[in-house]
PDB file of N, CA and C in Angstrom:
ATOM      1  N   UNK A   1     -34.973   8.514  -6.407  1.00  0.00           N
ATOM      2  CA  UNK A   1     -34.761   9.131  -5.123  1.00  0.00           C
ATOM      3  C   UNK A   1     -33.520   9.998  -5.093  1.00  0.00           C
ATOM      4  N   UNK A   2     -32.423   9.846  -6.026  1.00  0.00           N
ATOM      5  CA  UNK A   2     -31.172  10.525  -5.775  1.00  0.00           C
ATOM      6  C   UNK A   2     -30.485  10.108  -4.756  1.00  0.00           C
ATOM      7  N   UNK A   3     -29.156  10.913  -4.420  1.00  0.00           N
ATOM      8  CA  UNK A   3     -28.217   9.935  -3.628  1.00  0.00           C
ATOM      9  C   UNK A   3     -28.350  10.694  -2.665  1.00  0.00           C
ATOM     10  N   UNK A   4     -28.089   9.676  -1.432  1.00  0.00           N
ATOM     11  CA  UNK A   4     -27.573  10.645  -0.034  1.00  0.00           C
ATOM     12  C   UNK A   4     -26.683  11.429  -0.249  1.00  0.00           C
ATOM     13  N   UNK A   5     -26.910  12.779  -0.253  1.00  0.00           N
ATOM     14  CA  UNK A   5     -26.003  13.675  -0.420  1.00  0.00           C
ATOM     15  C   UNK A   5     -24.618  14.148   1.005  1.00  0.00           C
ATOM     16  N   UNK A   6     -25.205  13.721   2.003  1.00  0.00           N
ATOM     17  CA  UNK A   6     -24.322  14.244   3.395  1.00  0.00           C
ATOM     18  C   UNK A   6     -23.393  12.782   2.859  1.00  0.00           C
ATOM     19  N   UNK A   7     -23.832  11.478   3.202  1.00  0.00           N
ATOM     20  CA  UNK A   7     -22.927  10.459   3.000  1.00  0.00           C
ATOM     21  C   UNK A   7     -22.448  10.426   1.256  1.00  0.00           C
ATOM     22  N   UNK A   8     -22.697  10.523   0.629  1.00  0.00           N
ATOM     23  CA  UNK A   8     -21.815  10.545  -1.077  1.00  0.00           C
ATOM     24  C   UNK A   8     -20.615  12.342  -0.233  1.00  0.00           C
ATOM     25  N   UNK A   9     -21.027  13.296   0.483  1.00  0.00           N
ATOM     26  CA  UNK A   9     -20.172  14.304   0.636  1.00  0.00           C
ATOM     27  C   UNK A   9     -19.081  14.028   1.193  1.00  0.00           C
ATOM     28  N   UNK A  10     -19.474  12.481   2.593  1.00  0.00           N
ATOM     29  CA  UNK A  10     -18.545  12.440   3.355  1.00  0.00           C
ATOM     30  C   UNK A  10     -17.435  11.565   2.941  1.00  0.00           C
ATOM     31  N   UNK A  11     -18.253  10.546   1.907  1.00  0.00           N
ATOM     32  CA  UNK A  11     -17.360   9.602   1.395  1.00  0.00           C
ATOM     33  C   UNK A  11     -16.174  10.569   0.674  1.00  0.00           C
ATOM     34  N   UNK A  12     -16.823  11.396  -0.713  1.00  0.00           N
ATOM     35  CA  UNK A  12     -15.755  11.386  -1.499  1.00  0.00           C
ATOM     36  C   UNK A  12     -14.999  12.661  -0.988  1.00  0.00           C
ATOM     37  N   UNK A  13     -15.142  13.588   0.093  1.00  0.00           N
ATOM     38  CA  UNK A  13     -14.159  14.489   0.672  1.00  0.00           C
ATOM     39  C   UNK A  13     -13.284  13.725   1.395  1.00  0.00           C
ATOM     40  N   UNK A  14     -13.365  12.726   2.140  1.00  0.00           N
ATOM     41  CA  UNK A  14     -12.270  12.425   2.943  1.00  0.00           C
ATOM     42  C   UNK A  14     -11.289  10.769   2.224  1.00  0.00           C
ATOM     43  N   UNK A  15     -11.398  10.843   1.119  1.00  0.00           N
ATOM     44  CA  UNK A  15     -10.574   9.464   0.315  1.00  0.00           C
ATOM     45  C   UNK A  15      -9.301  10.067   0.530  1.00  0.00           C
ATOM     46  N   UNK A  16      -8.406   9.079   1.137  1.00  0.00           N
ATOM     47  CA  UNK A  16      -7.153   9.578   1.047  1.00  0.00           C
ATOM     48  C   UNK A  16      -6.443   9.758   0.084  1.00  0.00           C
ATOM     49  N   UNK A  17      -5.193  10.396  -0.148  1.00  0.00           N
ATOM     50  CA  UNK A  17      -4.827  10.547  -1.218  1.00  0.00           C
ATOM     51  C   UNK A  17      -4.061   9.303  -2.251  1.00  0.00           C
ATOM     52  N   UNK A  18      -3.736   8.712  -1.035  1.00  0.00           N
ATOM     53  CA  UNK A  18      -3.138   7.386  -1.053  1.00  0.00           C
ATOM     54  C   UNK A  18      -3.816   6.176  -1.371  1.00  0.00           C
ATOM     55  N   UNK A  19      -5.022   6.300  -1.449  1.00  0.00           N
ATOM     56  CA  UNK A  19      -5.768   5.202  -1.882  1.00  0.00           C
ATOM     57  C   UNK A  19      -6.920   5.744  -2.717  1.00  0.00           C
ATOM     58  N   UNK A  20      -6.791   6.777  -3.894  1.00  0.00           N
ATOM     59  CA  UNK A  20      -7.450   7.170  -4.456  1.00  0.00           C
ATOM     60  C   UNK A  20      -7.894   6.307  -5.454  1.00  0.00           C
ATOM     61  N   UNK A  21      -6.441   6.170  -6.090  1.00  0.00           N
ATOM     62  CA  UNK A  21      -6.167   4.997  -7.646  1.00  0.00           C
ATOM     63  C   UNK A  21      -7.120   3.645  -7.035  1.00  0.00           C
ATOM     64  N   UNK A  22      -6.107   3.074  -5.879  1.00  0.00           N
ATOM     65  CA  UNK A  22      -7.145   1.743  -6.023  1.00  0.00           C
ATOM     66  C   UNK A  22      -8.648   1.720  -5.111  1.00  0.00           C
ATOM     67  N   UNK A  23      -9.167   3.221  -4.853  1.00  0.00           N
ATOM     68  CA  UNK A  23     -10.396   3.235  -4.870  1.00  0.00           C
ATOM     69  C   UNK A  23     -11.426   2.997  -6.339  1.00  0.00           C
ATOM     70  N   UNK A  24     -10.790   3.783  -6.732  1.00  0.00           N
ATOM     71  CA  UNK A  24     -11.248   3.875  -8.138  1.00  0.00           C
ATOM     72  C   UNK A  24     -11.091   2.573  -9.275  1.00  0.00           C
ATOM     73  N   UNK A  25      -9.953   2.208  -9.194  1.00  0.00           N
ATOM     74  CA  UNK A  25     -10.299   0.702  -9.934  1.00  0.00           C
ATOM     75  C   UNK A  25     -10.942  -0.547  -9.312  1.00  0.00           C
ATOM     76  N   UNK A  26     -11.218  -0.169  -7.683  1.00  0.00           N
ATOM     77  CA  UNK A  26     -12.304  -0.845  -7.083  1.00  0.00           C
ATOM     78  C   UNK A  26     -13.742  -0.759  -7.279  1.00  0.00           C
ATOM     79  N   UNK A  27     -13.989   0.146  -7.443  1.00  0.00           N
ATOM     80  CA  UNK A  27     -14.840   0.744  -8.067  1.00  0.00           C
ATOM     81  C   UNK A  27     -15.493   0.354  -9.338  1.00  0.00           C
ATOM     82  N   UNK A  28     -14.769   0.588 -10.344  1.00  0.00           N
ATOM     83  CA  UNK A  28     -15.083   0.181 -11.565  1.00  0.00           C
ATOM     84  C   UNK A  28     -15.412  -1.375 -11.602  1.00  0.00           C
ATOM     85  N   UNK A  29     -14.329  -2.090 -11.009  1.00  0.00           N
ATOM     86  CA  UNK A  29     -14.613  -3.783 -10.871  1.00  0.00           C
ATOM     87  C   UNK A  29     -15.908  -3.588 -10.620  1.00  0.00           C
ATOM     88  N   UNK A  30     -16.100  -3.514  -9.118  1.00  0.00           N
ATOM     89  CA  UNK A  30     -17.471  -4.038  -8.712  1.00  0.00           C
ATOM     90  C   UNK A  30     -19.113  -3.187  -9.737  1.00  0.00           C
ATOM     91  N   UNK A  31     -18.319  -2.234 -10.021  1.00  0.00           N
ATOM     92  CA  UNK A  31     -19.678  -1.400 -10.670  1.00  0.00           C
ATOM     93  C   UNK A  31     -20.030  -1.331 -12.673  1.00  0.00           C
ATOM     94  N   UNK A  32     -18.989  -1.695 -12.757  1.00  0.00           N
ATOM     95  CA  UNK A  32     -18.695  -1.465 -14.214  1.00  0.00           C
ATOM     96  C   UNK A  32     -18.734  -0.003 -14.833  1.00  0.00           C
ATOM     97  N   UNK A  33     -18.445   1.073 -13.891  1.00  0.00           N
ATOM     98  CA  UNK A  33     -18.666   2.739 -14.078  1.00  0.00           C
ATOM     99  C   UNK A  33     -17.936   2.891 -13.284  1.00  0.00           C
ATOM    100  N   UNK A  34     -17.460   3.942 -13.798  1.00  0.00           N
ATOM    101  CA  UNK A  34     -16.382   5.157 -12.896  1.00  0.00           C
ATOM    102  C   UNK A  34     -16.997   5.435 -11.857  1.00  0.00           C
ATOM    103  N   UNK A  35     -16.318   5.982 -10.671  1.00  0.00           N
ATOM    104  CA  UNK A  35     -16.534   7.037  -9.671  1.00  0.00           C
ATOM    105  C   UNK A  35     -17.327   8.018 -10.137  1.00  0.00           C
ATOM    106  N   UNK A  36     -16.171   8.521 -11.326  1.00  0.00           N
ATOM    107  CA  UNK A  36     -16.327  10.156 -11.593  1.00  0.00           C
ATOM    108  C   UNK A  36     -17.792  10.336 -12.411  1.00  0.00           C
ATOM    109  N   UNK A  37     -17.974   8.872 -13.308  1.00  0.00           N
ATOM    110  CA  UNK A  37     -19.290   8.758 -14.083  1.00  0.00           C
ATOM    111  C   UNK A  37     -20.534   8.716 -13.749  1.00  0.00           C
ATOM    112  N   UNK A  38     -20.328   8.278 -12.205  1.00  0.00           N
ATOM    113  CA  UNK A  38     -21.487   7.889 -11.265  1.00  0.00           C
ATOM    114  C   UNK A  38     -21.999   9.264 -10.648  1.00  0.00           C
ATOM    115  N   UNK A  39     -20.616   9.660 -10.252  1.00  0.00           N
ATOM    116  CA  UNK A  39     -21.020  11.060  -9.376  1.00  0.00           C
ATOM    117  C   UNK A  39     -22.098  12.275 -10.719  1.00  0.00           C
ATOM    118  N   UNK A  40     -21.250  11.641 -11.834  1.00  0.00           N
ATOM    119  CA  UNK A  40     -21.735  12.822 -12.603  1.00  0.00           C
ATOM    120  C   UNK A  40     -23.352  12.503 -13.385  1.00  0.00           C
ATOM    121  N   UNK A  41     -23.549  11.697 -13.291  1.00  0.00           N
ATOM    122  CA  UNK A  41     -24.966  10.928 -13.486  1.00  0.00           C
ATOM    123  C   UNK A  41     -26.120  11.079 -12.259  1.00  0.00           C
ATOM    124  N   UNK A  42     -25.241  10.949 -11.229  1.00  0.00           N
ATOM    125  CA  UNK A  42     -26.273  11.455  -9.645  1.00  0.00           C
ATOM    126  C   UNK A  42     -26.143  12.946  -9.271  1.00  0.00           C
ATOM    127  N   UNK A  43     -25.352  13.899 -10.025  1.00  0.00           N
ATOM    128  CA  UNK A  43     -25.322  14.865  -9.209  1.00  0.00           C
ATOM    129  C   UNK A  43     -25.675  16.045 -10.402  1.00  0.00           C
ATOM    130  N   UNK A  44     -25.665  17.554 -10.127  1.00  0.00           N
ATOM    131  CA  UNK A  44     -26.246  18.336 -10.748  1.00  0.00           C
ATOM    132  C   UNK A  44     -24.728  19.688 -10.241  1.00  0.00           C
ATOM    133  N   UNK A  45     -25.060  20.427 -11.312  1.00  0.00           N
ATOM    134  CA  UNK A  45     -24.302  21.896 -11.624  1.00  0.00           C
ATOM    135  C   UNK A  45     -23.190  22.028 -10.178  1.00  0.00           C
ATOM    136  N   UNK A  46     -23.340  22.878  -9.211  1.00  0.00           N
ATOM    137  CA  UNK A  46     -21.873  22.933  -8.489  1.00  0.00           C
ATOM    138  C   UNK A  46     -21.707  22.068  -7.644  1.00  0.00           C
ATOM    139  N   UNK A  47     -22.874  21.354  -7.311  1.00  0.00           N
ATOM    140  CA  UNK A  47     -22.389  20.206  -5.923  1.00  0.00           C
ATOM    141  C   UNK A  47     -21.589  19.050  -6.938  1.00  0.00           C
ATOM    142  N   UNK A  48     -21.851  18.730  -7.822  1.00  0.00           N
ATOM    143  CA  UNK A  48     -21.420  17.775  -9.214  1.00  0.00           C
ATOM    144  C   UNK A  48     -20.201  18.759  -9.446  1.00  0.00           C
ATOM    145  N   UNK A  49     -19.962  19.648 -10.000  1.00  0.00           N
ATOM    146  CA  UNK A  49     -18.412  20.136 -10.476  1.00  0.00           C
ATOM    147  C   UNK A  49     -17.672  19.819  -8.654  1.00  0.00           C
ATOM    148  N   UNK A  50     -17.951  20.268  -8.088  1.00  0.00           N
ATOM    149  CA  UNK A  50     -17.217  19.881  -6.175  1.00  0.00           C
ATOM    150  C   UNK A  50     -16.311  18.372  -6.372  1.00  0.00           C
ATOM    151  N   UNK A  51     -17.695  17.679  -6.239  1.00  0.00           N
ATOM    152  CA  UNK A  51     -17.626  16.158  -5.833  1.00  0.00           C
ATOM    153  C   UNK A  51     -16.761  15.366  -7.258  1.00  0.00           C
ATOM    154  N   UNK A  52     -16.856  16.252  -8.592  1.00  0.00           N
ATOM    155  CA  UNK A  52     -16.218  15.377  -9.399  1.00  0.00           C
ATOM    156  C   UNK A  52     -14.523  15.746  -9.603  1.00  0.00           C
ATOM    157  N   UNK A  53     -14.455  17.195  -9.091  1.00  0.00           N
ATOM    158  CA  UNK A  53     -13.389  17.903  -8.157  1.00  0.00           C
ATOM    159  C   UNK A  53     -12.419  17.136  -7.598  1.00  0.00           C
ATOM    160  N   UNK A  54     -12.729  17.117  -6.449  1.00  0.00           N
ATOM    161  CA  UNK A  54     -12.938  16.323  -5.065  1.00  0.00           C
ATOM    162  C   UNK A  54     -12.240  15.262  -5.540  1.00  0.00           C
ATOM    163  N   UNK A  55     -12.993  14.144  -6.102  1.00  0.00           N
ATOM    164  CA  UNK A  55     -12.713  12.658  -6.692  1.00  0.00           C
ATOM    165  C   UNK A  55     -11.471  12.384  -7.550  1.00  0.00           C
ATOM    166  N   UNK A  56     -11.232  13.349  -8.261  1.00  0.00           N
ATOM    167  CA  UNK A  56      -9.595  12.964  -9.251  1.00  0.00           C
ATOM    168  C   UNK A  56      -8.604  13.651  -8.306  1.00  0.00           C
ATOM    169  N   UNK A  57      -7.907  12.753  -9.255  1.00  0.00           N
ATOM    170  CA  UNK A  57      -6.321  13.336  -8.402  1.00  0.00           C
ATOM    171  C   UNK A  57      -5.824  15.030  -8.565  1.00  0.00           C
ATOM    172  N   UNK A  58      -5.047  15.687  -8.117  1.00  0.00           N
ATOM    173  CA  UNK A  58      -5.256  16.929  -8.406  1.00  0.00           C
ATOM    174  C   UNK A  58      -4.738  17.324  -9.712  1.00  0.00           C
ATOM    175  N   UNK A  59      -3.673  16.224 -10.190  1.00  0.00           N
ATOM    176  CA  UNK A  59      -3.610  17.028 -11.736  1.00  0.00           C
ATOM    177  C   UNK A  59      -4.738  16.531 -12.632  1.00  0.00           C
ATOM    178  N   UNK A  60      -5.813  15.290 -12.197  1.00  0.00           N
ATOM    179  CA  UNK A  60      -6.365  15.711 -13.198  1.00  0.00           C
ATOM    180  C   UNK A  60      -7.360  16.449 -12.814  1.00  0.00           C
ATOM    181  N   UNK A  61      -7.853  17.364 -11.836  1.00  0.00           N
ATOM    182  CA  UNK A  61      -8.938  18.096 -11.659  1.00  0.00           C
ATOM    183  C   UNK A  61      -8.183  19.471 -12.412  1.00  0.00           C
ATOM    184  N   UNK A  62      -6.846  19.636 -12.389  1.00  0.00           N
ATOM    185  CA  UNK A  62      -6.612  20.690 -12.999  1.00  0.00           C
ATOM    186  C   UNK A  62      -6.399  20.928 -14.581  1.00  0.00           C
ATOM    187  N   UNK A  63      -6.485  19.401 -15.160  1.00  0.00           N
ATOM    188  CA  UNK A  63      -6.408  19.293 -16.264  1.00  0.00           C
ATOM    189  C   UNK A  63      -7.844  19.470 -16.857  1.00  0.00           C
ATOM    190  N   UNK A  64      -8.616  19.126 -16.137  1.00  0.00           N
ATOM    191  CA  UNK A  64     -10.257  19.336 -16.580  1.00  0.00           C
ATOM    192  C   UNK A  64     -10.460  21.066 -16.675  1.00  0.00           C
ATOM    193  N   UNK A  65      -9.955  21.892 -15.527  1.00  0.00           N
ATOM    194  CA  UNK A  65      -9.555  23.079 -15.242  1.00  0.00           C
ATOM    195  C   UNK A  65      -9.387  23.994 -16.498  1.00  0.00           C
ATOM    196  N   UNK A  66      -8.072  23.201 -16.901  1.00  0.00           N
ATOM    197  CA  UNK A  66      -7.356  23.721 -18.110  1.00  0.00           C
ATOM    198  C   UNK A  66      -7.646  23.713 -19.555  1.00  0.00           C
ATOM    199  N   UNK A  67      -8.624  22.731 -19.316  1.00  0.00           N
ATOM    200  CA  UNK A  67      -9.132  22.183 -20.813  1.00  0.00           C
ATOM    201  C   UNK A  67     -10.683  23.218 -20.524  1.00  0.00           C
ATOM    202  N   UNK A  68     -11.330  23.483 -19.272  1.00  0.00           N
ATOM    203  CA  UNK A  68     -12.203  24.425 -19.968  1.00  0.00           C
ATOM    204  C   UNK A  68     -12.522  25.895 -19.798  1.00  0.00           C
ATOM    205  N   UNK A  69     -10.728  26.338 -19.224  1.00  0.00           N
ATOM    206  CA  UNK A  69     -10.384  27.043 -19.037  1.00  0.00           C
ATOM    207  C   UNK A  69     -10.206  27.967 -20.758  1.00  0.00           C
ATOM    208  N   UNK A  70      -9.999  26.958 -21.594  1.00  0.00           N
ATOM    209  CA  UNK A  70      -9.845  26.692 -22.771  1.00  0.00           C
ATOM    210  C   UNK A  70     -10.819  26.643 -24.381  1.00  0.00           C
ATOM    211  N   UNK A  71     -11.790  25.773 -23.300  1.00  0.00           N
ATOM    212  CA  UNK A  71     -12.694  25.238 -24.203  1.00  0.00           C
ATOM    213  C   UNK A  71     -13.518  26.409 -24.778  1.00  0.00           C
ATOM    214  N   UNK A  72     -14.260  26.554 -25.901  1.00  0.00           N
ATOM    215  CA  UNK A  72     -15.343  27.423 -26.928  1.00  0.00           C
ATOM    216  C   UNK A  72     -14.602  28.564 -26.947  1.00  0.00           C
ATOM    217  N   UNK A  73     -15.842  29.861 -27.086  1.00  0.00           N
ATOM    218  CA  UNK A  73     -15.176  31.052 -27.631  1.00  0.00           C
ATOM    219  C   UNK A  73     -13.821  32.001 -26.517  1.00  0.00           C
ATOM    220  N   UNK A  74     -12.647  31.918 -26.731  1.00  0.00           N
ATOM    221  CA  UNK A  74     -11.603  32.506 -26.050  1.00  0.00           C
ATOM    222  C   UNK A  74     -11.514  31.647 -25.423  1.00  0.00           C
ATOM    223  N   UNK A  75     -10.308  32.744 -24.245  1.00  0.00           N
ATOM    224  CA  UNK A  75      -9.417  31.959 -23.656  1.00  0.00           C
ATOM    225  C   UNK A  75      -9.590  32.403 -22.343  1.00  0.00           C
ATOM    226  N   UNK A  76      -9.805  32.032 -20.836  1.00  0.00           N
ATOM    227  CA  UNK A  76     -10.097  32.166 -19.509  1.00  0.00           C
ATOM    228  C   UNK A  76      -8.666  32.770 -19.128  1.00  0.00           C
ATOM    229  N   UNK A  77      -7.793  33.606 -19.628  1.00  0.00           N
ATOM    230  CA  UNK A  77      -6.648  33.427 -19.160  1.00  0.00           C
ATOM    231  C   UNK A  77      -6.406  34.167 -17.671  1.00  0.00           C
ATOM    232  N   UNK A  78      -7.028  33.987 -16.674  1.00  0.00           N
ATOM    233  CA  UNK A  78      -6.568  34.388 -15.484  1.00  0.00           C
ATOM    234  C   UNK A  78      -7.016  33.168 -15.044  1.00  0.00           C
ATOM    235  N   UNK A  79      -7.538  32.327 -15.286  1.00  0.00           N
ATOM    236  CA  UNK A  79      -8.056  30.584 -14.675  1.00  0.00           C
ATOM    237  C   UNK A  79      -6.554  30.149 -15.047  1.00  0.00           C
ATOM    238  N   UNK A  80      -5.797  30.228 -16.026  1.00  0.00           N
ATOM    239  CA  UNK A  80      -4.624  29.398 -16.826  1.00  0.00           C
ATOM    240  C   UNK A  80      -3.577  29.525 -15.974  1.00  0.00           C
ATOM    241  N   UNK A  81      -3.448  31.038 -15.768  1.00  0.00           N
ATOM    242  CA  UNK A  81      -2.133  31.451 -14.880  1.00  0.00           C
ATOM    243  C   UNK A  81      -2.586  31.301 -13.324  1.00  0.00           C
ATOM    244  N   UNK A  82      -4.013  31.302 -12.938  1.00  0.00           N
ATOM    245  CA  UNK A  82      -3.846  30.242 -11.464  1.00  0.00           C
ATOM    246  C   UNK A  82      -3.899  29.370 -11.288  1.00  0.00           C
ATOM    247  N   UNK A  83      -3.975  28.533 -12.229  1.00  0.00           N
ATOM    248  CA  UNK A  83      -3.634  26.868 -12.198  1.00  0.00           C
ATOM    249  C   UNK A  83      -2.003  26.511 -12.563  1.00  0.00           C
ATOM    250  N   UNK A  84      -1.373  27.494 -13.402  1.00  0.00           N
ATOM    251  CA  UNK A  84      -0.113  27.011 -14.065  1.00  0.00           C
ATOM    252  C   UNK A  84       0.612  28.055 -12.577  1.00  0.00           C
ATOM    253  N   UNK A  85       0.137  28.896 -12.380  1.00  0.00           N
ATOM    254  CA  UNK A  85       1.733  29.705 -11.653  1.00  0.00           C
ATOM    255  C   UNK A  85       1.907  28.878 -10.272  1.00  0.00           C
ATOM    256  N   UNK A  86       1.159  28.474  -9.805  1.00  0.00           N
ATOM    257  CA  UNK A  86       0.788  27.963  -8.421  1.00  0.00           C
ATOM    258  C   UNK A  86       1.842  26.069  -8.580  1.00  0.00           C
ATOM    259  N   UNK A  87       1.557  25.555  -9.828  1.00  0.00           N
ATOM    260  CA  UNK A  87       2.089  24.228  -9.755  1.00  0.00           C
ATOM    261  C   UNK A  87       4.143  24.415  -9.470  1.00  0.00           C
ATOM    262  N   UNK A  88       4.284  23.364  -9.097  1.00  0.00           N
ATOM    263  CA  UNK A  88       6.349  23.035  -9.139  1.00  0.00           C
ATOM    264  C   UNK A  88       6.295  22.524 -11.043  1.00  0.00           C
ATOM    265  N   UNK A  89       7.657  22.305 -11.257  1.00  0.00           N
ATOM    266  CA  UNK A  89       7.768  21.160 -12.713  1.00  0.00           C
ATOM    267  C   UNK A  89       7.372  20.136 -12.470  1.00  0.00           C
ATOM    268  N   UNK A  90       7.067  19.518 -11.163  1.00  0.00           N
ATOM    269  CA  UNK A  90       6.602  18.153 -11.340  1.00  0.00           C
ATOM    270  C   UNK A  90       5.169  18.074 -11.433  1.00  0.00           C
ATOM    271  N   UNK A  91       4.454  19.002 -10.817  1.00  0.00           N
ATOM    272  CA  UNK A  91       3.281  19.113 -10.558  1.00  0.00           C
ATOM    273  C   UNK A  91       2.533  19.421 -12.346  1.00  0.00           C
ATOM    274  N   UNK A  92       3.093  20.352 -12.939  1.00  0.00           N
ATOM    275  CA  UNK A  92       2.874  20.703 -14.250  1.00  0.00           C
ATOM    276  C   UNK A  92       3.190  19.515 -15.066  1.00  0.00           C
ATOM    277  N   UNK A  93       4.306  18.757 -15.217  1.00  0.00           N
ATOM    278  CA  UNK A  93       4.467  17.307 -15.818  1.00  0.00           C
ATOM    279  C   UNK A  93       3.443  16.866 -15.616  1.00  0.00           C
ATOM    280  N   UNK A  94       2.489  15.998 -14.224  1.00  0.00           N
ATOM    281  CA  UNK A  94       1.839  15.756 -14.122  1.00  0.00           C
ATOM    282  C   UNK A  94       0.416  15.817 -14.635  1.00  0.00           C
ATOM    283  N   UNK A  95       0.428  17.203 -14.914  1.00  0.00           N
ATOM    284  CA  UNK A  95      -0.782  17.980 -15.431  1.00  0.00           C
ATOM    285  C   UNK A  95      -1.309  17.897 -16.546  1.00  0.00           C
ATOM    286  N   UNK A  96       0.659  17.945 -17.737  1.00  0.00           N
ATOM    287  CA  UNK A  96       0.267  17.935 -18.729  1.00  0.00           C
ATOM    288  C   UNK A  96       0.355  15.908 -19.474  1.00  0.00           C
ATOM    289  N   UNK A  97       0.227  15.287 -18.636  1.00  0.00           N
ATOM    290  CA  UNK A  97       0.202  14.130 -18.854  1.00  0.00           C
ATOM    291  C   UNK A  97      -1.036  13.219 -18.491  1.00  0.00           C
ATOM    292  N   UNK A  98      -2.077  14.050 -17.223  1.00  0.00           N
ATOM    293  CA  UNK A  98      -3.321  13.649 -17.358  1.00  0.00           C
ATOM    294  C   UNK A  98      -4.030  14.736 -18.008  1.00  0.00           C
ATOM    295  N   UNK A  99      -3.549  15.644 -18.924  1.00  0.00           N
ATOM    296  CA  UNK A  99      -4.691  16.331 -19.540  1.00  0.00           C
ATOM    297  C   UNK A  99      -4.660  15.508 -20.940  1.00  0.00           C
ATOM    298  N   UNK A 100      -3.301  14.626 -21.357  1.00  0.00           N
ATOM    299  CA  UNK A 100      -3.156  14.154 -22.555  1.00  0.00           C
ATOM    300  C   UNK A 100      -4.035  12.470 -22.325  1.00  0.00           C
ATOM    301  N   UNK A 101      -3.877  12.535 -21.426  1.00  0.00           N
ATOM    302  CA  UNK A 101      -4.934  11.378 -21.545  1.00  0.00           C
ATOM    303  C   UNK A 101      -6.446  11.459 -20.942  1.00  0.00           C
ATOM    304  N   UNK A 102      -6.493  12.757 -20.710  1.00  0.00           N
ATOM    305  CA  UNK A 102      -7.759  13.118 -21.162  1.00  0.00           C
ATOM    306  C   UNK A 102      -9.018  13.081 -22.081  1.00  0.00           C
ATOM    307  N   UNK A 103      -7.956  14.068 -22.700  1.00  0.00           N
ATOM    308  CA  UNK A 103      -8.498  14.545 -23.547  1.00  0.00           C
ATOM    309  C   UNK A 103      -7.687  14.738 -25.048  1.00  0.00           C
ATOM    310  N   UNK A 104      -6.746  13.556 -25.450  1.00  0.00           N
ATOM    311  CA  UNK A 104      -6.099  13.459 -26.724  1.00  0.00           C
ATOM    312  C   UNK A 104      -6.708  12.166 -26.950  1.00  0.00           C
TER     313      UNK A 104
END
């Protein structure tokens, strides 16, 4: 049947920011799968890039950003410099510390 799409929209747009983390390891307890694994298993091409968006914290949506900003032949470099010029140093620390546990 697929998922309710209005309620899976309303849930994961309005998670606060503040209770993201222990949404998410709530999550996993009760389900034995990610948020982000679930969404990406129920959902398809841009409503799925949105909602899996949406769901991480913002450095790591920008680390996903950056990595396929990156990824195969060349380099996206006007995606790089609006993700990097826009962050503070903390925000970029951040960035480059969930892209390393990403994807290292």
């Amino acid at each position: 049947l697929g998922p309710d799409e209005d309620t899976l929209t309303a849930l994961v747009c309005t998670i606060p920011p503040t209770m993201r983390e222990s949404i998410h390891l709530r999550y996993l307890q009760r389900t034995k799968k990610t948020l982000v694994a679930h969404i990406e298993s129920e959902t398809s091409f841009k409503y799925k890039k949105v909602l899996t968006t949406q769901v991480r914290s913002p450095a790591e949506a920008r680390a996903v950003a950056l990595f396929h900003a990156m990824d195969g032949w060349g380099t996206d470099e006007k995606q790089l410099i609006r993700i990097v010029v826009g962050c503070t140093p903390k925000e970029r620390k951040e960035i480059i510390e969930a892209y390393h546990e990403m994807y290292e």
